[in-house]
C-alpha atoms as a PDB file:
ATOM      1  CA  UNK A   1      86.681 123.150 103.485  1.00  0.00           C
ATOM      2  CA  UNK A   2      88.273 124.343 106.776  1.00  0.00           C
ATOM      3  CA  UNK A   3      91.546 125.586 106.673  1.00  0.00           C
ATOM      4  CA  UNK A   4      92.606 122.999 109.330  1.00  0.00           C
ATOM      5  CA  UNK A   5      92.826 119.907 106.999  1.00  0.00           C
ATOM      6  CA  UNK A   6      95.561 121.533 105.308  1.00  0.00           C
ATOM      7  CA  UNK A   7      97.605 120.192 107.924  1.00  0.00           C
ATOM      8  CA  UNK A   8      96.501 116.877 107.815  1.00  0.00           C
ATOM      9  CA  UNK A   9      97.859 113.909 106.121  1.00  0.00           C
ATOM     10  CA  UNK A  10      96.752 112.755 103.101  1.00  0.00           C
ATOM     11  CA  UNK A  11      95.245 114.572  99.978  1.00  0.00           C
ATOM     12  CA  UNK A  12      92.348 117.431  99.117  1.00  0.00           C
ATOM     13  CA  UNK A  13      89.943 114.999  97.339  1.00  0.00           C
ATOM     14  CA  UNK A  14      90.174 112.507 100.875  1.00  0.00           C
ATOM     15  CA  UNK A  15      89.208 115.616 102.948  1.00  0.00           C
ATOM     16  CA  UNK A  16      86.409 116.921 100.673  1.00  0.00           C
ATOM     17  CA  UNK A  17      85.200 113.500 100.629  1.00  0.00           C
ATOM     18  CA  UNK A  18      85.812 113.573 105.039  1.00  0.00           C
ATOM     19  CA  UNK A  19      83.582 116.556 105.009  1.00  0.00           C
ATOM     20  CA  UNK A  20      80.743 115.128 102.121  1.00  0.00           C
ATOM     21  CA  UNK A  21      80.302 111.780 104.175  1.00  0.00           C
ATOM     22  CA  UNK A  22      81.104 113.289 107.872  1.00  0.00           C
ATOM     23  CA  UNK A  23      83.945 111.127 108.802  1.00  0.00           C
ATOM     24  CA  UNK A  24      86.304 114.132 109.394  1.00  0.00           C
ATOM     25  CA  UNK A  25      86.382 113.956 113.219  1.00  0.00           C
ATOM     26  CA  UNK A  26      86.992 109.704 112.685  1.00  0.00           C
ATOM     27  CA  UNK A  27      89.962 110.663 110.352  1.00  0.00           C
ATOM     28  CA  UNK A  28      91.044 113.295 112.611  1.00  0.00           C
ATOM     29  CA  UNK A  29      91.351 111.064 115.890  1.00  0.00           C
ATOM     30  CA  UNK A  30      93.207 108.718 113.128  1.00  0.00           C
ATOM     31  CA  UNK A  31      95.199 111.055 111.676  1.00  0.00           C
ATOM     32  CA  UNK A  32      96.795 112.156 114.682  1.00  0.00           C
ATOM     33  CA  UNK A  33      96.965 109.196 117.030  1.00  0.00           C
ATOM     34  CA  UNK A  34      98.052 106.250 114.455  1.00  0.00           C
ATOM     35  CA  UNK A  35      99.802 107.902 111.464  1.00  0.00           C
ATOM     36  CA  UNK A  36     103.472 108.050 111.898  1.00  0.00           C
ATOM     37  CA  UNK A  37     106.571 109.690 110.166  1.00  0.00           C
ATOM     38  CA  UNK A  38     108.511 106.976 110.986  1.00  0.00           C
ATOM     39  CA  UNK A  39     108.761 103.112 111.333  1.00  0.00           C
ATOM     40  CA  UNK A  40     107.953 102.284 115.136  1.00  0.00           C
ATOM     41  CA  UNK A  41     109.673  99.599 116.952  1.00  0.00           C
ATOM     42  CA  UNK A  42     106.054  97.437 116.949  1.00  0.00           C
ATOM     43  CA  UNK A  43     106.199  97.885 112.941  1.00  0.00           C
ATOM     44  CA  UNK A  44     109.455  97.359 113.129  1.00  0.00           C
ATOM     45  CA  UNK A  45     108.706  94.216 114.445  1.00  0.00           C
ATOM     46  CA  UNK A  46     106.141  93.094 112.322  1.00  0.00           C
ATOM     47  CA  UNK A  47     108.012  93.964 109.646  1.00  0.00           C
ATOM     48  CA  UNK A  48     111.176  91.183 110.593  1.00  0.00           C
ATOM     49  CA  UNK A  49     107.922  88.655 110.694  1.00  0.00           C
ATOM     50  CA  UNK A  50     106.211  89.439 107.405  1.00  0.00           C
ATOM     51  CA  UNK A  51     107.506  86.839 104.268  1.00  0.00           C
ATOM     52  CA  UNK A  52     104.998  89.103 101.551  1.00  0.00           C
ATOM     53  CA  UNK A  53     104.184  92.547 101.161  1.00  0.00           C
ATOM     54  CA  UNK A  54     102.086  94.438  98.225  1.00  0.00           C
ATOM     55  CA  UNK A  55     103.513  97.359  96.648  1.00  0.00           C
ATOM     56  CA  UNK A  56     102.281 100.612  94.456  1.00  0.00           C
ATOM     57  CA  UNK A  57     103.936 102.494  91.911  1.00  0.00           C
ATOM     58  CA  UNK A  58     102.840 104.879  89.336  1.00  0.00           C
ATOM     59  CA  UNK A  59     104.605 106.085  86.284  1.00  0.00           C
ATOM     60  CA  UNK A  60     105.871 109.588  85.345  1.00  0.00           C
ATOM     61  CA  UNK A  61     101.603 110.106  83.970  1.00  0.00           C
ATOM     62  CA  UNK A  62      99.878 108.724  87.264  1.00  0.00           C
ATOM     63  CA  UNK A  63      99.486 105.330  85.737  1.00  0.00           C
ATOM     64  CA  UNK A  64      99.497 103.069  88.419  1.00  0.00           C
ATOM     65  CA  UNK A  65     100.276  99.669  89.097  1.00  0.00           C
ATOM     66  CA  UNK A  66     100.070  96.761  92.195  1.00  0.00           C
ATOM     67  CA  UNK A  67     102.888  93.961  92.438  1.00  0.00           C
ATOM     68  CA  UNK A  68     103.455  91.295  95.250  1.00  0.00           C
ATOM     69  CA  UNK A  69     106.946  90.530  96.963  1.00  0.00           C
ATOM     70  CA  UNK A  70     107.866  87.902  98.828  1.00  0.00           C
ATOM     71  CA  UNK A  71     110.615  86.262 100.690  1.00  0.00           C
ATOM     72  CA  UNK A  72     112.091  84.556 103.643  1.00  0.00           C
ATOM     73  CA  UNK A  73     110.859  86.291 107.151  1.00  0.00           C
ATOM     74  CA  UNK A  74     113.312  89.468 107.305  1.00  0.00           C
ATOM     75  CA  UNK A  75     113.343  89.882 103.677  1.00  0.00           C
ATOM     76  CA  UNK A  76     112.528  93.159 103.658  1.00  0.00           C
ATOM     77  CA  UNK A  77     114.952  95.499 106.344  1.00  0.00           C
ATOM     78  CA  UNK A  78     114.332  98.275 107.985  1.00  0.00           C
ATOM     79  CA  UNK A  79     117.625  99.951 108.621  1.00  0.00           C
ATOM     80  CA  UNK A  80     116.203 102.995 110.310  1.00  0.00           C
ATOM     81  CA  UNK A  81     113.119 104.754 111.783  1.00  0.00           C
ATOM     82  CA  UNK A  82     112.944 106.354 108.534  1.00  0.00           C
ATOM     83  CA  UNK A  83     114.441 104.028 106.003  1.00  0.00           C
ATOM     84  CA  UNK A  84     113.683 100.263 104.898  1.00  0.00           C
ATOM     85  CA  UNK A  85     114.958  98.365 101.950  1.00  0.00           C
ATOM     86  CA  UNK A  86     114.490  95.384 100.188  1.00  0.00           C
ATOM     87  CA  UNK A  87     115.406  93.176  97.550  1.00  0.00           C
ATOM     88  CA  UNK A  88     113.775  93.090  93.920  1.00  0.00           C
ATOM     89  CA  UNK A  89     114.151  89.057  92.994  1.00  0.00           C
ATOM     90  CA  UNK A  90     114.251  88.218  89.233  1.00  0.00           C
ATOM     91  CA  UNK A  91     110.569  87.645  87.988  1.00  0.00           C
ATOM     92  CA  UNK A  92     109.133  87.666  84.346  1.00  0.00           C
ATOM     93  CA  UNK A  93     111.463  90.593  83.667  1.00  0.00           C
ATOM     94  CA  UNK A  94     108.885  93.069  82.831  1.00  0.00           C
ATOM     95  CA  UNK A  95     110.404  95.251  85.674  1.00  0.00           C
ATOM     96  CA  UNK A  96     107.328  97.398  85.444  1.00  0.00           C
ATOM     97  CA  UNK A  97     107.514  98.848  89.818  1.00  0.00           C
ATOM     98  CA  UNK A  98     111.382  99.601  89.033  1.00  0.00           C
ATOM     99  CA  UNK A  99     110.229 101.379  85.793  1.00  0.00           C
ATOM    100  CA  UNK A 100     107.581 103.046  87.605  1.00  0.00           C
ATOM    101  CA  UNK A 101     110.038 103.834  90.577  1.00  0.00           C
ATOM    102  CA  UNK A 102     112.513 105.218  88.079  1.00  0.00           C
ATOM    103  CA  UNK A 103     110.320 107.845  86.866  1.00  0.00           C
ATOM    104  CA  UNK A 104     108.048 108.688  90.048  1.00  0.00           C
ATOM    105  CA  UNK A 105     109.576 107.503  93.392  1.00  0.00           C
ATOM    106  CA  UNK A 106     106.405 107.636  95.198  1.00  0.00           C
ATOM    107  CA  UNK A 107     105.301 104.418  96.817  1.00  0.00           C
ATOM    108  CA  UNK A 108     102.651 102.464  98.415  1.00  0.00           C
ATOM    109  CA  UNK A 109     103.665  99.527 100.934  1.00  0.00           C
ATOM    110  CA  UNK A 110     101.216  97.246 102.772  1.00  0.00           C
ATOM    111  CA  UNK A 111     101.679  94.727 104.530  1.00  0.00           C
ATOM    112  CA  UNK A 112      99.233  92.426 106.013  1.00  0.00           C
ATOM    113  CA  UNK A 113      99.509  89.322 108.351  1.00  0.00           C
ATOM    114  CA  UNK A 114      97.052  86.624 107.304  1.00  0.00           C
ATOM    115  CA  UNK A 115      97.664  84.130 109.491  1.00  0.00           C
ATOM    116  CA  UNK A 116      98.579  84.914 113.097  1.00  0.00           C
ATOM    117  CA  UNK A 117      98.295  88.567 114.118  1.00  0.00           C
ATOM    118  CA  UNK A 118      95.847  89.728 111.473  1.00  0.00           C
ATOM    119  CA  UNK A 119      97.370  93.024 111.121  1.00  0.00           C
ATOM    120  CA  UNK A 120      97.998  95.073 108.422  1.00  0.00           C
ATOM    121  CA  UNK A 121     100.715  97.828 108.191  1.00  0.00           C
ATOM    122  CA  UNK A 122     101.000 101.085 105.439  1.00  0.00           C
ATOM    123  CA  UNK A 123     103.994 102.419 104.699  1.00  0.00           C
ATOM    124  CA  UNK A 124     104.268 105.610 102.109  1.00  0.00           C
ATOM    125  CA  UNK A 125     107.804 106.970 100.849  1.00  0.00           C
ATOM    126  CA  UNK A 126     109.880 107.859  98.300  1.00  0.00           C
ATOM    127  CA  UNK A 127     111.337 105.095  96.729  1.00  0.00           C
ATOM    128  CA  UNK A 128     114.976 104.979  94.760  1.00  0.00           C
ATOM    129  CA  UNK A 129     116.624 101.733  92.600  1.00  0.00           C
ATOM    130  CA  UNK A 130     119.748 101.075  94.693  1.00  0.00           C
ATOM    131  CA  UNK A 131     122.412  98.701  93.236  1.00  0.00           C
ATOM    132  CA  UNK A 132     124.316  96.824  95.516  1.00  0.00           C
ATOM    133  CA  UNK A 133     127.994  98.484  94.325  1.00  0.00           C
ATOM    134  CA  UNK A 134     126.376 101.947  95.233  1.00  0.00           C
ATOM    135  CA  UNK A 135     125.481 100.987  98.924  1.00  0.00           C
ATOM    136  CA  UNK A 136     127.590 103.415  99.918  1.00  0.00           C
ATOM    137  CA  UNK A 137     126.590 106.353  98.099  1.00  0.00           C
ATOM    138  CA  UNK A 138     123.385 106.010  99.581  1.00  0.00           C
ATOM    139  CA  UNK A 139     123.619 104.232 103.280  1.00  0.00           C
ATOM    140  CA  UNK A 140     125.386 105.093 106.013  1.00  0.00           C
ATOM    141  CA  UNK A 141     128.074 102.308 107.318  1.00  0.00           C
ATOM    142  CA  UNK A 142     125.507 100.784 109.925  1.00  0.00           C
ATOM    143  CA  UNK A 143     122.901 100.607 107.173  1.00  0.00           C
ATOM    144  CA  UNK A 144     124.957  98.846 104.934  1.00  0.00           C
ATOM    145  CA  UNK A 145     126.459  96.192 107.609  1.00  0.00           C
ATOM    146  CA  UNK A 146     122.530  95.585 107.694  1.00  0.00           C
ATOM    147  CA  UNK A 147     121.736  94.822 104.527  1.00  0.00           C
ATOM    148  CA  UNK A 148     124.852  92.600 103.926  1.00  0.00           C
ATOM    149  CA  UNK A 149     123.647  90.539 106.862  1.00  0.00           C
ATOM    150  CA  UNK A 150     120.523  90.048 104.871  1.00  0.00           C
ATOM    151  CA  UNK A 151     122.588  89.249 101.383  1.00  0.00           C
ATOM    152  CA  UNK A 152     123.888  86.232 103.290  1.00  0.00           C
ATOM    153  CA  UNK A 153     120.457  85.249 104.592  1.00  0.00           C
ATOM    154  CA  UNK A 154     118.547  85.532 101.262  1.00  0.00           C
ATOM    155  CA  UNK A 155     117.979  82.177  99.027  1.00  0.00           C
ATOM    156  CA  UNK A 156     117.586  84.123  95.981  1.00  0.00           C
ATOM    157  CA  UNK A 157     119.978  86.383  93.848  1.00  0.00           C
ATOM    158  CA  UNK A 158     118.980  89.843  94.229  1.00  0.00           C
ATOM    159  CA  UNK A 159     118.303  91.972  90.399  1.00  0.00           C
ATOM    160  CA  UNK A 160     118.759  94.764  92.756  1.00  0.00           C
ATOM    161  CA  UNK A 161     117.486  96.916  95.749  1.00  0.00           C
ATOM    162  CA  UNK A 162     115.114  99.317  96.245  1.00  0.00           C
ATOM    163  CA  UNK A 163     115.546 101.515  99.525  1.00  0.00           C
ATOM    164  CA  UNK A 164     112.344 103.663 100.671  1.00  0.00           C
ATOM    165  CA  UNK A 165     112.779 106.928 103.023  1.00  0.00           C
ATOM    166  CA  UNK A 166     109.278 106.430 105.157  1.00  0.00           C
ATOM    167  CA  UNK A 167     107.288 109.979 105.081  1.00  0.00           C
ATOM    168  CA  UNK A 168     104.111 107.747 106.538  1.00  0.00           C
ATOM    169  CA  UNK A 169     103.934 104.510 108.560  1.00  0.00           C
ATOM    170  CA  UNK A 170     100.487 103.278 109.933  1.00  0.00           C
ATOM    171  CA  UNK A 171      98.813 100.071 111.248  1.00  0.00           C
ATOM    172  CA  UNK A 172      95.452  98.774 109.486  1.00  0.00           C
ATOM    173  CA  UNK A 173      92.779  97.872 111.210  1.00  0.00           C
ATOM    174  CA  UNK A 174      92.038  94.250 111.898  1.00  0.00           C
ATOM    175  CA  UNK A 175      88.632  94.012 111.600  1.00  0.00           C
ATOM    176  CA  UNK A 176      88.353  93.533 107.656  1.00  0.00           C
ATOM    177  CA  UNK A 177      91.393  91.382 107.547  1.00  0.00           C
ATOM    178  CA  UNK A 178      90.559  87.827 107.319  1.00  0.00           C
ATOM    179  CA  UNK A 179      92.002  84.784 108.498  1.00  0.00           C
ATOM    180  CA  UNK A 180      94.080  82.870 106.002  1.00  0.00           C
ATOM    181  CA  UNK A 181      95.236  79.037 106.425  1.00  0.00           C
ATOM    182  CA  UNK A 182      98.631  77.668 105.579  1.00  0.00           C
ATOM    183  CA  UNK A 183      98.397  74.119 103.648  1.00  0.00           C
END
């Protein structure tokens, strides 16, 4: 493997697979013209739209695990370029992505617009469980104003928060996204 992917996002077994299937000049131009450390003002945008998102966790072993979230538009908010946070809603009360978060903060975030713009967006961070009396501990005055703005606006009593610090931010392509239709 050339030295050269060891500056490149994403992990060794992606690039040995790049150079085994010669895609590593496609993931190259990708790589360095759509992956972002930060949350643009066009995701940021997208984001304020978006009413679902899908999320990854693994435990403290690897073990892995896919949830959906939804909400109102705005539900999830981005209070930075590097920082976004959203609610967890009471569900079954299995609480198996805060478990996961709790003992490996890495996460997955994707969200994908069925319906109008058929766009997809990845976002990859570290993840932390963020009660709503510890706001302060953990977000700067601004960010918290934020996020009581979206208290006020949410239909649903919040279990709690989780807040993710962005390390990647990237738009899927629309080509494999399909077009859903609202009943």
């Amino acid at each position: 493997m050339e030295n050269s992917s060891q500056n490149l996002p994403g992990c060794e077994g992606e690039h040995i697979l790049q150079e085994k299937y010669k895609t590593q000049d496609n993931a190259k131009r990708f790589y360095d013209k759509e992956v972002c450390p930060y949350i643009t003002d066009v995701m940021t945008d997208f984001i304020k739209k978006q009413t679902m998102l899908f999320i990854a966790t693994a435990d403290k072993n690897g073990e892995s695990d896919s949830s959906f979230r939804s909400g109102q538009e705005g539900f999830v908010t981005v209070l930075s370029k590097e920082k976004l946070i959203y609610p967890e809603f009471n569900g079954n009360g299995v609480m198996a992505s805060l478990g996961n978060i709790s003992e490996n903060g890495h996460v997955g975030m994707l969200f994908i617009d069925f319906l109008d713009t058929l766009t997809g967006l990845h976002i990859n961070g570290k993840a932390k469980i963020v009660d709503a009396l510890y706001f302060d501990k953990h977000l700067s005055q601004e960010e918290s104003l934020k996020v009581t703005q979206a208290i006020k606006s949410l239909p649903q009593l919040q279990v709690t928060w989780v807040l993710v610090e962005v390390e990647e931010a990237y738009i899927h392509c629309s080509r494999n996204i399909p077009a859903l239709q609202k009943k």
